[in-house]
N, C-alpha and C. Protein backbone atom coordinates (compact mmCIF):
# COMPACT_ATOMS: atom_id res chain seq x y z
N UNK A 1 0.84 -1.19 0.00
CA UNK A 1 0.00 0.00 0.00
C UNK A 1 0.87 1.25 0.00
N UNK A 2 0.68 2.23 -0.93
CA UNK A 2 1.64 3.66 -1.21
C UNK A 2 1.30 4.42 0.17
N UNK A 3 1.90 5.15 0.72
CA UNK A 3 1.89 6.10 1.93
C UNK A 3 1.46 7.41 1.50
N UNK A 4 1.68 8.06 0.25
CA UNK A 4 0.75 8.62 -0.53
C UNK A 4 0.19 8.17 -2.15
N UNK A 5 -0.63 8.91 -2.33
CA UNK A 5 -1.04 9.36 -3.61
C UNK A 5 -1.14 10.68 -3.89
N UNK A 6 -0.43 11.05 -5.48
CA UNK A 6 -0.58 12.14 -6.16
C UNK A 6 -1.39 11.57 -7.99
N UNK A 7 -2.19 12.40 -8.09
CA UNK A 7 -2.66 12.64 -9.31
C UNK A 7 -2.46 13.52 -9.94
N UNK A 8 -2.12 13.42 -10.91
CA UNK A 8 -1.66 14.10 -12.05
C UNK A 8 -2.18 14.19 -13.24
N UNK A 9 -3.32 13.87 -13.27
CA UNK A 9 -4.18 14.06 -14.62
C UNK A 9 -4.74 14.83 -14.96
N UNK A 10 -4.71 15.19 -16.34
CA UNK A 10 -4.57 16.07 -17.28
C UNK A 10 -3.58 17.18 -16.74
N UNK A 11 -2.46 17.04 -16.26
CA UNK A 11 -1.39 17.43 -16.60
C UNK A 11 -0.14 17.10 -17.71
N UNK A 12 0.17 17.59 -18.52
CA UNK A 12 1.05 17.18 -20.05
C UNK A 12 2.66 16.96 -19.58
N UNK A 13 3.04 16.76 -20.42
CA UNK A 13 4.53 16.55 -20.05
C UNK A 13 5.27 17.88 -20.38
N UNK A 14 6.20 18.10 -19.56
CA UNK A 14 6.52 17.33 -18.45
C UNK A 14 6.40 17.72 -17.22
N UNK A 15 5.35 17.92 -16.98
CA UNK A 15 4.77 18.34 -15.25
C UNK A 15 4.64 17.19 -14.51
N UNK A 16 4.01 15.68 -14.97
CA UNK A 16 3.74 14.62 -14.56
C UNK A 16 5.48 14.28 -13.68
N UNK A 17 6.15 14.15 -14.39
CA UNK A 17 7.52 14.07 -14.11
C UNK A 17 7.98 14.69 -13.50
N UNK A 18 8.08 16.41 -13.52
CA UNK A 18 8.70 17.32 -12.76
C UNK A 18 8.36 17.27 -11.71
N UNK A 19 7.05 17.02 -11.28
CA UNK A 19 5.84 16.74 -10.13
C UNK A 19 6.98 15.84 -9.18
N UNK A 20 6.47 14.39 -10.17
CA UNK A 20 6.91 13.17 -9.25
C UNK A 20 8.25 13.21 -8.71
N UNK A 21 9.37 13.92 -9.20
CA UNK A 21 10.48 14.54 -8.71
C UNK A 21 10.73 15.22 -7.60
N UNK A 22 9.68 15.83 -7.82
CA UNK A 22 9.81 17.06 -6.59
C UNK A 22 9.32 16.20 -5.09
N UNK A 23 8.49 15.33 -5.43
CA UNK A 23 7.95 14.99 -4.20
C UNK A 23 8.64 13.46 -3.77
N UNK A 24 9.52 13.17 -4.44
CA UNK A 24 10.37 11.93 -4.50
C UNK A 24 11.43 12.69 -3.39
N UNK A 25 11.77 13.55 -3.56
CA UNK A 25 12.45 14.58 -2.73
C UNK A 25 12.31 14.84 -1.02
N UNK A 26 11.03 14.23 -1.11
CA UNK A 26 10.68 14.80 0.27
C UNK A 26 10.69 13.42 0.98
N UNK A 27 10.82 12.15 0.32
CA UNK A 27 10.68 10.72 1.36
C UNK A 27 11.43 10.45 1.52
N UNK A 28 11.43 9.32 2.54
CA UNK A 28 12.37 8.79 3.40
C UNK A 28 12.85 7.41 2.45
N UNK A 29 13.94 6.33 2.75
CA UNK A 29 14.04 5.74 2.08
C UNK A 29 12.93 4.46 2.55
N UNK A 30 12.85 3.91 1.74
CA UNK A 30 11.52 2.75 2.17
C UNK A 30 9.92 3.37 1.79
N UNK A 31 9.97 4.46 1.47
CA UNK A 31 8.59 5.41 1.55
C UNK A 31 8.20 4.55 0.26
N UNK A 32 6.76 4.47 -0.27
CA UNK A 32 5.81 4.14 -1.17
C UNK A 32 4.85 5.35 -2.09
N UNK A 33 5.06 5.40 -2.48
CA UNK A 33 3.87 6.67 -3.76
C UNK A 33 3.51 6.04 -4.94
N UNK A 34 2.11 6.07 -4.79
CA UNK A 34 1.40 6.16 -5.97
C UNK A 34 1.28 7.19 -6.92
N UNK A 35 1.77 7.50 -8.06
CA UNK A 35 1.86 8.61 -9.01
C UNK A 35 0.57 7.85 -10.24
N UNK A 36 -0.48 9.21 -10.48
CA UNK A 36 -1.36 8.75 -11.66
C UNK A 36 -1.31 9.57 -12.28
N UNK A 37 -1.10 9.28 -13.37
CA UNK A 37 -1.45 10.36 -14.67
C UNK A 37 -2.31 9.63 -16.24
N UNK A 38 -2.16 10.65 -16.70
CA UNK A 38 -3.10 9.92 -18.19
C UNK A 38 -2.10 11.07 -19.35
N UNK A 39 -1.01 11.36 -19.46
CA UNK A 39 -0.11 12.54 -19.63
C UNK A 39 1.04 10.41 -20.77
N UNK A 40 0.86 10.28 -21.88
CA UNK A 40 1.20 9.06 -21.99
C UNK A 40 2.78 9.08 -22.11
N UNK A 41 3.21 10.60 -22.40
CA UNK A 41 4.69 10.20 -22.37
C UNK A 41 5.16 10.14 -20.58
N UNK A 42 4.09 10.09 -19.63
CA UNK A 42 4.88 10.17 -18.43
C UNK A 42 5.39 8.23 -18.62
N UNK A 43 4.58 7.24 -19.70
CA UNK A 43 5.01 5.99 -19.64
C UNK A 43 6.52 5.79 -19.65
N UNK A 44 6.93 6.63 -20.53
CA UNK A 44 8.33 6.45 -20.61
C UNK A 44 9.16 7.35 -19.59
N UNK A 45 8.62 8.46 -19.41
CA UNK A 45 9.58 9.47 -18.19
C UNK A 45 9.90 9.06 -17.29
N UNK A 46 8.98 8.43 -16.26
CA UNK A 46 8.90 8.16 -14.90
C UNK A 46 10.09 7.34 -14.93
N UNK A 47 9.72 6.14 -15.62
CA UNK A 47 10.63 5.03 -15.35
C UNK A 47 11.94 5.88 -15.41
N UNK A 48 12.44 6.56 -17.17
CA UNK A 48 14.02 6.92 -16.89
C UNK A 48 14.14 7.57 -15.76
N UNK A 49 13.10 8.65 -15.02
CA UNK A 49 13.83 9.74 -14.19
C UNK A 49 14.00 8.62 -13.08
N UNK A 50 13.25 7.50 -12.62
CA UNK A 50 13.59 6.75 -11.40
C UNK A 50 15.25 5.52 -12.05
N UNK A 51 15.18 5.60 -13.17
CA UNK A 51 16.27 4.80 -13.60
C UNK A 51 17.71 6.13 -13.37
N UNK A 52 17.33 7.02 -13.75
CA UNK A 52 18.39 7.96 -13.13
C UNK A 52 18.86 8.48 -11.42
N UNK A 53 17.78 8.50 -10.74
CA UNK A 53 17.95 9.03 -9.44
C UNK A 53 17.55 7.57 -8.79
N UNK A 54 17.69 6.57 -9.14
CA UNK A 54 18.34 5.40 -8.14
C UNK A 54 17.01 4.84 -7.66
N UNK A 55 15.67 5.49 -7.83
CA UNK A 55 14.22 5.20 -6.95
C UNK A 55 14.10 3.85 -7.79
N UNK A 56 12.89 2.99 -7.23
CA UNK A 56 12.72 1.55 -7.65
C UNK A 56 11.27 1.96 -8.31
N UNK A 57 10.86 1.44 -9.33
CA UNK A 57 9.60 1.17 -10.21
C UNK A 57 8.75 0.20 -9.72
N UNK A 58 8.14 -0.50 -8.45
CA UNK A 58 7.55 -1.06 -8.45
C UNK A 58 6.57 -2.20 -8.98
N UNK A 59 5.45 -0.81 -9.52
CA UNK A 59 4.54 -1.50 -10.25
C UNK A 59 4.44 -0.40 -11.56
N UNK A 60 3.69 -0.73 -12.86
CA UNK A 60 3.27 0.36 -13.91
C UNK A 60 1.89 -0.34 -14.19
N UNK A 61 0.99 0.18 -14.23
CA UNK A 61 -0.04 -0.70 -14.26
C UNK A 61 -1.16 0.74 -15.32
N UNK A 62 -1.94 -0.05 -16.07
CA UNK A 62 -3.23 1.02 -16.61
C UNK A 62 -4.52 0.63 -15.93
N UNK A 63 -5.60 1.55 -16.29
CA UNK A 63 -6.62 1.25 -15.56
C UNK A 63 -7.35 2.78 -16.03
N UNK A 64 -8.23 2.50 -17.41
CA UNK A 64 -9.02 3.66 -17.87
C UNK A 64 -8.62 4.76 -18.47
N UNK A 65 -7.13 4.42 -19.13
CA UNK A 65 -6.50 5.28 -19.63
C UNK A 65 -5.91 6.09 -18.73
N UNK A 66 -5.50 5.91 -17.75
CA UNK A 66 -4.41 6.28 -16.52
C UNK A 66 -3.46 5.58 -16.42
N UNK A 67 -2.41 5.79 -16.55
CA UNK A 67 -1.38 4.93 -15.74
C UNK A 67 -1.26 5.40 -14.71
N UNK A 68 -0.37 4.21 -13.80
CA UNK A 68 -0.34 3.89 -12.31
C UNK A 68 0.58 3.79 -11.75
N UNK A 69 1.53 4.39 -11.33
CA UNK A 69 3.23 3.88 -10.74
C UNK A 69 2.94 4.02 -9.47
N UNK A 70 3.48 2.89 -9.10
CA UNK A 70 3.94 2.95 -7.89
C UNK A 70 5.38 2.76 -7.64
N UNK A 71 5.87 3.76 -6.98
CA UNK A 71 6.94 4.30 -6.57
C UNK A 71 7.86 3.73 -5.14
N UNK A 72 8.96 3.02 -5.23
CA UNK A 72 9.36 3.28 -3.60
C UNK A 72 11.02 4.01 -3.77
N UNK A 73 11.10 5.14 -2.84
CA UNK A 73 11.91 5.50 -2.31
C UNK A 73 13.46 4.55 -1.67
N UNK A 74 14.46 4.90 -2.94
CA UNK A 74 15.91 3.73 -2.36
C UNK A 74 16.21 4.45 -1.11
């Protein structure tokens, strides 16, 4: 279960990303976030920006034309 959720829909790129950055910023390591958007290049963003700053990808999941990350904090 994520410790938060942020939504991000109908936000475009790259706010979805800049977003999930900013608040990746503020957890502890072990922390959980759910990030949603419907923004489709965040499919590919999220993952590189967490493939760059070391965070783990969990899950990527759709559901109504949203995608779904769940996020944990390295």
């Amino acid at each position: 279960m994520a410790d938060k959720t942020f939504d991000y829909t109908g936000l475009k790129c790259p706010m979805p990303v800049l977003k999930t950055k900013k608040e990746l910023k503020n957890l502890t390591s072990g922390q959980v976030i759910e990030v949603i958007s419907d923004d489709v290049g965040a499919k590919k963003d999220i993952p590189a920006l967490l493939n760059k700053i070391g965070d783990e990808l969990v899950e990527l999941r759709e559901d109504n034309g949203n995608l779904i990350f769940v996020i944990k904090k390295a």
